[in-house]
Protein backbone atom coordinates (compact mmCIF):
# COMPACT_ATOMS: atom_id res chain seq x y z
CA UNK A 1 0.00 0.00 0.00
CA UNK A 2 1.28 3.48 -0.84
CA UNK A 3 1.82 5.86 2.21
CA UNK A 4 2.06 9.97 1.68
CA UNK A 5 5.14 11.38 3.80
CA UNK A 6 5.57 15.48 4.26
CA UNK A 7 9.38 16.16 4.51
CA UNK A 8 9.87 19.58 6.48
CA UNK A 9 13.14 20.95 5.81
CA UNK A 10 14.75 20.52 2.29
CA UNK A 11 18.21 20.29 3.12
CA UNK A 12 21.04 18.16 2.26
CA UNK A 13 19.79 15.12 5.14
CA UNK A 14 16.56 15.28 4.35
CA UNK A 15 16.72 15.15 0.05
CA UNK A 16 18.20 11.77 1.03
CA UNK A 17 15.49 11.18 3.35
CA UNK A 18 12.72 11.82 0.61
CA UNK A 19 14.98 9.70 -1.96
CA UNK A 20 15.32 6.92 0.19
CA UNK A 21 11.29 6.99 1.30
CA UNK A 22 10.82 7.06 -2.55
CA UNK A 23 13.00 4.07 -3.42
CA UNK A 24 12.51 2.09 -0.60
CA UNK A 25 9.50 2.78 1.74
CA UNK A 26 6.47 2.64 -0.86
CA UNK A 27 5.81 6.41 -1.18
CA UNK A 28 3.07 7.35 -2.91
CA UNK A 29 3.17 10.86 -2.46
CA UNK A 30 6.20 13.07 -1.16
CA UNK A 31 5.69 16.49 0.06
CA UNK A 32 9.12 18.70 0.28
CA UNK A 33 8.17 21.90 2.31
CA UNK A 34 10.31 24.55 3.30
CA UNK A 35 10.10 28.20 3.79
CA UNK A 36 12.85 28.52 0.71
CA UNK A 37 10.48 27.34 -2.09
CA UNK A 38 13.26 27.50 -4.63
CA UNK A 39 15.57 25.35 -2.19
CA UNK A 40 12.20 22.84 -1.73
CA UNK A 41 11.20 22.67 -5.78
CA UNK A 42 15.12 21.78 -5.85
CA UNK A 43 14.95 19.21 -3.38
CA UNK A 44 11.84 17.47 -5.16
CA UNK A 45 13.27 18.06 -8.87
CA UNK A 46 17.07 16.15 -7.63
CA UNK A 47 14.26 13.14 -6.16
CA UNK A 48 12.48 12.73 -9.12
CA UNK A 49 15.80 12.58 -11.44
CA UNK A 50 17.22 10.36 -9.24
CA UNK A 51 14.26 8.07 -9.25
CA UNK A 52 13.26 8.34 -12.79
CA UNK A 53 9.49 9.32 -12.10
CA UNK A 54 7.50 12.28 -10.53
CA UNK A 55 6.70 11.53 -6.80
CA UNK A 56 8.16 14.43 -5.07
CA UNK A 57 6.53 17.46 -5.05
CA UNK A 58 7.54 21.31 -3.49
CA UNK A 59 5.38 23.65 -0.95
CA UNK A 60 6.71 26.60 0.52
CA UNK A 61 6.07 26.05 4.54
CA UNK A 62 6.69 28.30 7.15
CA UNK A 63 7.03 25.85 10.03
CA UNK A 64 6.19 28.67 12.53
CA UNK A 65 3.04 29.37 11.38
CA UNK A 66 0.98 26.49 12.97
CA UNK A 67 -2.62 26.72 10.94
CA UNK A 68 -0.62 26.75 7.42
CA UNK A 69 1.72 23.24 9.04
CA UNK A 70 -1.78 22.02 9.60
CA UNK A 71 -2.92 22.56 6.43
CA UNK A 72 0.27 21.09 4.77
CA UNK A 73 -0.05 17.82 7.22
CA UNK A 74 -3.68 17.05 6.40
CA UNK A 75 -3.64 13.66 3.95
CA UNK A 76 -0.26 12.54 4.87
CA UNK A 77 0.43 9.36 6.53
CA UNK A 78 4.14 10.49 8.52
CA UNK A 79 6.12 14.07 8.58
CA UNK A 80 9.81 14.18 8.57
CA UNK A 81 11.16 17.29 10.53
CA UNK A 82 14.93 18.30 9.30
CA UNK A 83 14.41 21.75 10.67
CA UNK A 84 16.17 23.35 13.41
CA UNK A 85 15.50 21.27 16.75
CA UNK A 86 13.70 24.37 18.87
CA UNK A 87 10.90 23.74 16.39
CA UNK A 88 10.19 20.22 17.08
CA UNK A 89 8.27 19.92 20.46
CA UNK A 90 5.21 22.31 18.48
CA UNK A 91 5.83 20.62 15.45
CA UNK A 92 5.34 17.30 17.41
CA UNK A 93 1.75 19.01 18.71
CA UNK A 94 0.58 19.94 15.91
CA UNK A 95 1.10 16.71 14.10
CA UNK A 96 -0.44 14.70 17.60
CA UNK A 97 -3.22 16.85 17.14
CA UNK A 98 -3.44 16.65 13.48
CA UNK A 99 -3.79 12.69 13.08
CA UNK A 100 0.01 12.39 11.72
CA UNK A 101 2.84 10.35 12.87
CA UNK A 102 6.10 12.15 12.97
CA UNK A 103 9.56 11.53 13.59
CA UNK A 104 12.50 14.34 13.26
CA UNK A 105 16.40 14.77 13.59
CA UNK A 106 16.34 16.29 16.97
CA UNK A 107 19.37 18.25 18.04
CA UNK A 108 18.31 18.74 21.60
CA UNK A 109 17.61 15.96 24.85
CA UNK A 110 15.88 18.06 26.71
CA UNK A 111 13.53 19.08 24.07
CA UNK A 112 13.35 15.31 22.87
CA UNK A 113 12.04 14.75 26.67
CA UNK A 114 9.36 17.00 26.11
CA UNK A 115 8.24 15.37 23.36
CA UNK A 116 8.09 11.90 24.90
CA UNK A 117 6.25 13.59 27.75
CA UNK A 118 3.51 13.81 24.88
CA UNK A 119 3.38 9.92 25.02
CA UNK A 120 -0.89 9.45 26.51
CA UNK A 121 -1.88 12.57 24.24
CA UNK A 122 -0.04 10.66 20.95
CA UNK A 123 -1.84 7.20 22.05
CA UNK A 124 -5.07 8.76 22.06
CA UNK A 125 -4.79 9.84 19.04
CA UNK A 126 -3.17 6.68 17.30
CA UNK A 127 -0.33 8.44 16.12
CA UNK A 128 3.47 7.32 16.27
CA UNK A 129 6.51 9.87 17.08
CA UNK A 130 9.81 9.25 17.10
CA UNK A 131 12.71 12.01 18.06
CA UNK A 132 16.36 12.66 17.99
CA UNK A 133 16.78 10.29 14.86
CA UNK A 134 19.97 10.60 12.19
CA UNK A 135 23.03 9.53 12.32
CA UNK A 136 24.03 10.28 15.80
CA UNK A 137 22.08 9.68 18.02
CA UNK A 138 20.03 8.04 15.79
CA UNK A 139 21.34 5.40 14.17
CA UNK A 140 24.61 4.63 16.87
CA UNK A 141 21.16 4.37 19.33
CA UNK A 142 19.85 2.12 17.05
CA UNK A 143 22.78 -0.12 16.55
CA UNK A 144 22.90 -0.31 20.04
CA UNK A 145 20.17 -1.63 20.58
CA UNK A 146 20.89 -4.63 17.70
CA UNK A 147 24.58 -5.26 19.99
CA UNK A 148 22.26 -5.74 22.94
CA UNK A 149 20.20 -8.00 21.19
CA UNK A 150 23.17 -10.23 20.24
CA UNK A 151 23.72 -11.01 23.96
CA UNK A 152 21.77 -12.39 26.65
CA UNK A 153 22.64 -10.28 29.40
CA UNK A 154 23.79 -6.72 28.06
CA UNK A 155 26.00 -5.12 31.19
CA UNK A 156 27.59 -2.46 29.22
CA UNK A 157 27.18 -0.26 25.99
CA UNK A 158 29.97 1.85 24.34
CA UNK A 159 29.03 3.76 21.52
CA UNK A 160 31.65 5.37 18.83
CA UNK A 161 30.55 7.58 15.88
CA UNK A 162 32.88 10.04 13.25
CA UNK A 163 32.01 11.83 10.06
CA UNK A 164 35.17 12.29 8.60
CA UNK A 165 36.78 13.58 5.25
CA UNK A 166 37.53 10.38 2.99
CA UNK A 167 41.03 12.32 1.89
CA UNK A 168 42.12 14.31 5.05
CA UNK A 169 44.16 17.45 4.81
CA UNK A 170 45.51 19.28 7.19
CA UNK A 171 45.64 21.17 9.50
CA UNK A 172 42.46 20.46 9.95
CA UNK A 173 42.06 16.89 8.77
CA UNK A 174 37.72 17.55 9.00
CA UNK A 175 35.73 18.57 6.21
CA UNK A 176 32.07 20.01 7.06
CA UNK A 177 29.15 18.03 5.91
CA UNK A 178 26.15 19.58 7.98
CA UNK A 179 25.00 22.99 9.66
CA UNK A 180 28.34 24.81 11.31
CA UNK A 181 25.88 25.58 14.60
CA UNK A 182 25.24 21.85 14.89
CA UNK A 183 28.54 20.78 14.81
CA UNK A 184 29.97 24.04 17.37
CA UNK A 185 26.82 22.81 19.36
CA UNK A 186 27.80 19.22 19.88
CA UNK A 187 31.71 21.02 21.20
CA UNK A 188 29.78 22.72 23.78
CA UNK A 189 28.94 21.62 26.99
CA UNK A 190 29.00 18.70 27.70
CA UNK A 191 26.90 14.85 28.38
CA UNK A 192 24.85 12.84 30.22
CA UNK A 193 25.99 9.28 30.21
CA UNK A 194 25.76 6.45 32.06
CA UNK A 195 28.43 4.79 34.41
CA UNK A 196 28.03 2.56 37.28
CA UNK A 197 24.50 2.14 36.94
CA UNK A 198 24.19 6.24 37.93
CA UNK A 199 23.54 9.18 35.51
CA UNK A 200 26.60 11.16 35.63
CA UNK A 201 27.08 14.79 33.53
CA UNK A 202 31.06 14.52 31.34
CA UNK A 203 32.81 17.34 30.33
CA UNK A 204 33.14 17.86 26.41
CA UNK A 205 36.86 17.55 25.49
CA UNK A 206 37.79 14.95 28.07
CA UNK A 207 38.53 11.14 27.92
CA UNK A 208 40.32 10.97 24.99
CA UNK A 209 41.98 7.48 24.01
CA UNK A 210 43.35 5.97 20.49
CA UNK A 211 41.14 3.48 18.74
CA UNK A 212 41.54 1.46 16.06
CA UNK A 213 38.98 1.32 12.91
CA UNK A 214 40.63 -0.93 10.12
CA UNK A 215 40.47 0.23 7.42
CA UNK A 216 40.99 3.53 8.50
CA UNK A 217 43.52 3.36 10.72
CA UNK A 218 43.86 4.83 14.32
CA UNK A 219 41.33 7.32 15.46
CA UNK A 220 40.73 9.77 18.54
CA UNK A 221 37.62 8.84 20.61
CA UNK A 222 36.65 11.47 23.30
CA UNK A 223 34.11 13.20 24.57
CA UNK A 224 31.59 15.69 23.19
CA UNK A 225 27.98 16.76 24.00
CA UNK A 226 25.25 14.72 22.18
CA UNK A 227 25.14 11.40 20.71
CA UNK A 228 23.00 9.48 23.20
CA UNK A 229 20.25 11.11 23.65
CA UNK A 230 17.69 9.76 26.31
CA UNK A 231 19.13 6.40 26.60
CA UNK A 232 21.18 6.62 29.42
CA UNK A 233 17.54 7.49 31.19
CA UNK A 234 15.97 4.49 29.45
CA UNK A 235 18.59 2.32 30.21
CA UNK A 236 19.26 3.07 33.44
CA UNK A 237 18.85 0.37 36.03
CA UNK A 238 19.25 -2.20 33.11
CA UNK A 239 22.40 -1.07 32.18
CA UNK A 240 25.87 -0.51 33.80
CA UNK A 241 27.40 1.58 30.74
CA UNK A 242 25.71 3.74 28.20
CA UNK A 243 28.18 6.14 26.58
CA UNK A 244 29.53 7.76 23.63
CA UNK A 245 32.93 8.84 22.04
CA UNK A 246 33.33 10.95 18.47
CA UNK A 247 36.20 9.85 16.17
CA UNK A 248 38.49 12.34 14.62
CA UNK A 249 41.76 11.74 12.78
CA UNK A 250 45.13 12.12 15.30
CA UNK A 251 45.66 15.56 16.40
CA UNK A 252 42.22 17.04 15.84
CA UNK A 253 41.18 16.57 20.01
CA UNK A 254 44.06 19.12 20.74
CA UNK A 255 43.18 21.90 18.29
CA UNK A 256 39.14 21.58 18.95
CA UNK A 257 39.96 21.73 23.00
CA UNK A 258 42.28 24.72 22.41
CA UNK A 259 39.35 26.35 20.72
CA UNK A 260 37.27 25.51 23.22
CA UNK A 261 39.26 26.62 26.22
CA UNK A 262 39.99 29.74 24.59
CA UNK A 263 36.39 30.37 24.68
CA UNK A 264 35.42 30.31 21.37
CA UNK A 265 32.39 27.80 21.54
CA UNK A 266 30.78 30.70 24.06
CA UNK A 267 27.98 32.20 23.25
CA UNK A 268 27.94 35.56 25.96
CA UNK A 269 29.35 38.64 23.98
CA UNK A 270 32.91 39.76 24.58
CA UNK A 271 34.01 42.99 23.96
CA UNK A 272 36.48 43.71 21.22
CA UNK A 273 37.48 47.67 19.95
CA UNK A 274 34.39 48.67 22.03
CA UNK A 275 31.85 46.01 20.50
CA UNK A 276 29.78 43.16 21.47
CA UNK A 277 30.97 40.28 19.44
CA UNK A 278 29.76 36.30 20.40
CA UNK A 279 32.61 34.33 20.13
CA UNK A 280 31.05 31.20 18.29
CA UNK A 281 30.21 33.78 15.38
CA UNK A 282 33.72 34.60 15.16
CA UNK A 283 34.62 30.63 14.66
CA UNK A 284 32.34 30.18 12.50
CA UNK A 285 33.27 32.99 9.89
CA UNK A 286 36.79 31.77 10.24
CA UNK A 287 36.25 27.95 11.11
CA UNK A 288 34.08 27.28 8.37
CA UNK A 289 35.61 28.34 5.01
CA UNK A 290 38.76 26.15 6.15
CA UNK A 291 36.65 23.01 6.19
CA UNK A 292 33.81 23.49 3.16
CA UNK A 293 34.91 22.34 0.41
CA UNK A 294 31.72 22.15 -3.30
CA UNK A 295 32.26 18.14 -3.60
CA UNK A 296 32.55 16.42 -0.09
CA UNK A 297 33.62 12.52 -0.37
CA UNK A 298 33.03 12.16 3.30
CA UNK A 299 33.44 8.63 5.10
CA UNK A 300 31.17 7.87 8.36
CA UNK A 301 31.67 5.19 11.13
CA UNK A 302 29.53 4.11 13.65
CA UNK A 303 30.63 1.43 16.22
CA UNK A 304 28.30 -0.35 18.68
CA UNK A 305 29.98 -2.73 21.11
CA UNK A 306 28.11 -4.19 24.00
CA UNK A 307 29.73 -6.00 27.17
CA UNK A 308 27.66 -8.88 29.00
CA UNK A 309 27.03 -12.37 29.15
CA UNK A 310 26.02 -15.41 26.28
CA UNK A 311 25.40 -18.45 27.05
CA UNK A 312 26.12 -18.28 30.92
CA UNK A 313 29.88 -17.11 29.92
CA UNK A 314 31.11 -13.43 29.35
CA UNK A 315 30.63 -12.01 26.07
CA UNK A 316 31.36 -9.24 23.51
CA UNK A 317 28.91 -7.88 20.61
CA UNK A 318 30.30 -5.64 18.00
CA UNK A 319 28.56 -4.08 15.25
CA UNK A 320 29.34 -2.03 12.77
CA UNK A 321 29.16 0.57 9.58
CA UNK A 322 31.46 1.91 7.82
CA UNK A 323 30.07 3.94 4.53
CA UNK A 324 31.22 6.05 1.98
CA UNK A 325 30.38 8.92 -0.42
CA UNK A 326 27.87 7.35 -3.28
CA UNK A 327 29.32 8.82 -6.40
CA UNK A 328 25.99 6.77 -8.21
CA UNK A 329 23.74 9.63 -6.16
CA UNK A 330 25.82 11.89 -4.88
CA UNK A 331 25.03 11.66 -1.47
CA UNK A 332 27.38 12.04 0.50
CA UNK A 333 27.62 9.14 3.54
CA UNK A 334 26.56 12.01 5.71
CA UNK A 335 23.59 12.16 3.93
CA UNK A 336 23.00 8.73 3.89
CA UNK A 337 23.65 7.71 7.19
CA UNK A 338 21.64 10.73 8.47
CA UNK A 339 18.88 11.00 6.03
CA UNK A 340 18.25 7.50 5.83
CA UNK A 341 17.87 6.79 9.72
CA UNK A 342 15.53 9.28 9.46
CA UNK A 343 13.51 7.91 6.51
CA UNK A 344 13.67 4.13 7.66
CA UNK A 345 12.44 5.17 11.10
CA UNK A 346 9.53 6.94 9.03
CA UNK A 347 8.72 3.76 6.93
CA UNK A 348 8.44 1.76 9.94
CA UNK A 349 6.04 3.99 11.50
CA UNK A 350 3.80 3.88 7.98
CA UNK A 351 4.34 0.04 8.45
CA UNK A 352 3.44 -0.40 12.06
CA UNK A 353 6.57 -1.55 12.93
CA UNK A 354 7.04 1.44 15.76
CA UNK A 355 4.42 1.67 18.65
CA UNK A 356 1.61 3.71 18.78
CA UNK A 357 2.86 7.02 21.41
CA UNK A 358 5.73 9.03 21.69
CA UNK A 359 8.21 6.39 22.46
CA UNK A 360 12.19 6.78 22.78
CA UNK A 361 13.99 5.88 19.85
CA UNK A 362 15.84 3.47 21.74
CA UNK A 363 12.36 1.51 22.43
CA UNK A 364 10.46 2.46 19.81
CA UNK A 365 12.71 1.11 16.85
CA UNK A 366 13.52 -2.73 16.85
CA UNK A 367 17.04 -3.28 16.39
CA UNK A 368 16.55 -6.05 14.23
CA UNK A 369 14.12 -4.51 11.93
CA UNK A 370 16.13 -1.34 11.55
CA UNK A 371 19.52 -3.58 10.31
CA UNK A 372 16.92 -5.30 8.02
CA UNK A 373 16.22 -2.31 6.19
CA UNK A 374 19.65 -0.34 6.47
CA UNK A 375 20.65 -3.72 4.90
CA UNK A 376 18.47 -3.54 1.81
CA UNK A 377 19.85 0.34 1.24
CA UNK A 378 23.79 -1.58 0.83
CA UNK A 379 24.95 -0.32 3.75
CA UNK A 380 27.59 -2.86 5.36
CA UNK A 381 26.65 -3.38 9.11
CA UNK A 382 29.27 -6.38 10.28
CA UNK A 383 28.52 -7.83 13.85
CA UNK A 384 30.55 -10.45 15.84
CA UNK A 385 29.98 -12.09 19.16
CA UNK A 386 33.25 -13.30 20.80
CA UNK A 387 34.27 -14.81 24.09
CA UNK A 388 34.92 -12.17 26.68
């Protein structure tokens, strides 16, 4: 049966999103809104080349303006929200109200909180939502999950995750592949994790350690705000461990924690010559030429290994993805890794594979059913289970 998906938000995540829900989760109608019409007509026109056939279709949407996003729901089955994160928890009412499932790339835990707070009023009105999907925390949560599921008693979960530049150059060895402010948001702060059963807040910038990711070669993991998202509340009392390191090529760790203890992640004004300037706006103007580059052929990792027990002895489950820049598309893995969490989390809601509420990710997506699908799209998830 066809399903009708509205995709809020035509950026670069989200094109994927409406490609992938057009090749693979039995669209019938896509709906690409945005409050750039030209950037949304260009989003559906790059779907329906890459598809061969006229499915997507452009609206200009302002997503603040809550009668016309009711308007633009009404006679779709699911809405995908790729726009900024401070609009999802009205987004998430509207749709609730509305009749529509939705699910959306979050950005925010205490926001994505709220949202699950809406869990009776979603039930009663049959709807699914799903926050805080993507790449991280989205689909590291997911894989997660699917390591858990390869044990019989899960004890601990340690999650690693890196977009990185396929051909590094330094000195910055990164190339930028989303939104500058996510990316200065996720070195700010810091994380909620789980360790020793307890809830404990980490420091961004801390914890570093060397990994190795063949074929890539040796990584830094460390610390950064993000990436887990509610399950450290979810898993707590189940769980030992629930944490998360980023991966970044050698060196990177001490240049992004000079930045950072320099102050230039802050966000209260300084005053320079006599002027308020914010700091972050100064990295950005300076940060981001340095790592933007017109063709990106980006390469992203996500590990999953969970600690426990198998079989009465102790245990280790390890999966993994490792994906590239599709040249065939010309998404970047970014993009696919991101866009398509998003848009098989969507296609399991159409399917009724998600449960009815507004359910944490963590719960709400079987791991099983998500490596399934990712499976079908090529990506290369490998998984082991070894003696401890």
């Amino acid at each position: 049966m066809p399903y009708s998906y509205i995709v809020l938000g035509s950026g670069r995540q989200t094109t994927a999103s409406a490609y992938d829900l057009g090749k693979f989760g039995d669209a019938g109608k896509i709906t690409l809104a945005d409050a750039d019409f030209a950037r949304a007509q260009s989003a559906a026109e790059c779907v329906n080349r890459l598809l061969g056939r006229s499915i997507a279709q452009a609206i200009a949407l302002d997503v603040r303006d809550e009668s016309a996003v009711r308007r633009a729901l009404a006679g779709h089955d699911v809405a995908l929200s790729g726009v900024p994160y401070f609009f999802n928890l009205p987004l998430t009412q509207i749709a609730i109200s509305a009749g529509v499932s939705f699910c959306d790339l979050g950005g925010n835990t205490e926001i994505v909180r709220q949202q699950h707070a809406l869990d009776a009023e979603a039930k009663r009105a049959g709807v699914r939502v799903v926050a805080d999907c993507g790449m991280g925390p989205g689909m590291g949560n997911t894989l997660g999950v699917y390591a858990m599921s390869l044990l019989d008693q899960p004890e601990h979960v340690y999650l690693f995750d890196g977009g990185l530049p396929g051909d590094p150059q330094p000195p910055w060895n990164y190339q930028l592949t989303f939104s500058i402010e996510g990316l200065t948001n996720e070195y700010y702060g810091g994380i909620t994790l789980l360790r020793d059963g307890e809830l404990v807040h980490v420091p961004c910038f801390t914890e570093m350690e060397m990994i190795d990711v063949p074929p890539i070669g040796k990584l830094e993991a460390f610390i950064v705000a993000g990436g887990v998202s509610t399950a450290p509340w979810t898993f707590r009392g189940q769980l030992k461990t629930y944490q998360l390191k980023i991966l970044r090529y050698p060196g990177t760790f001490a240049q992004l924690k000079a930045f950072s203890d320099l102050g230039l992640y802050e966000l209260d004004p300084v005053e320079v010559d006599g002027k308020p300037v914010i700091p972050r706006h100064v990295f950005h103007a300076l940060y981001e030429p340095k790592v933007s580059a017109p063709v990106i052929n980006d390469v992203c990792i996500i590990r999953a290994h969970a600690v426990g027990r198998k079989g009465g002895r102790k245990a280790d489950a390890v999966v993994e993805v490792i994906d590239y820049y599709d040249p065939a598309t010309g998404f970047t893995s970014m993009q696919r890794t991101t866009g398509w969490h998003l848009s098989i989390v969507a296609s399991l809601m159409a399917h009724g594979e998600t449960p009815v509420g507004s359910v944490p990710l963590e719960l709400a997506v079987p791991g099983d059913a998500f490596v399934r699908e990712a499976r079908r799209r090529g990506f290369n998830i490998t998984e082991r289970v070894t003696p401890a």
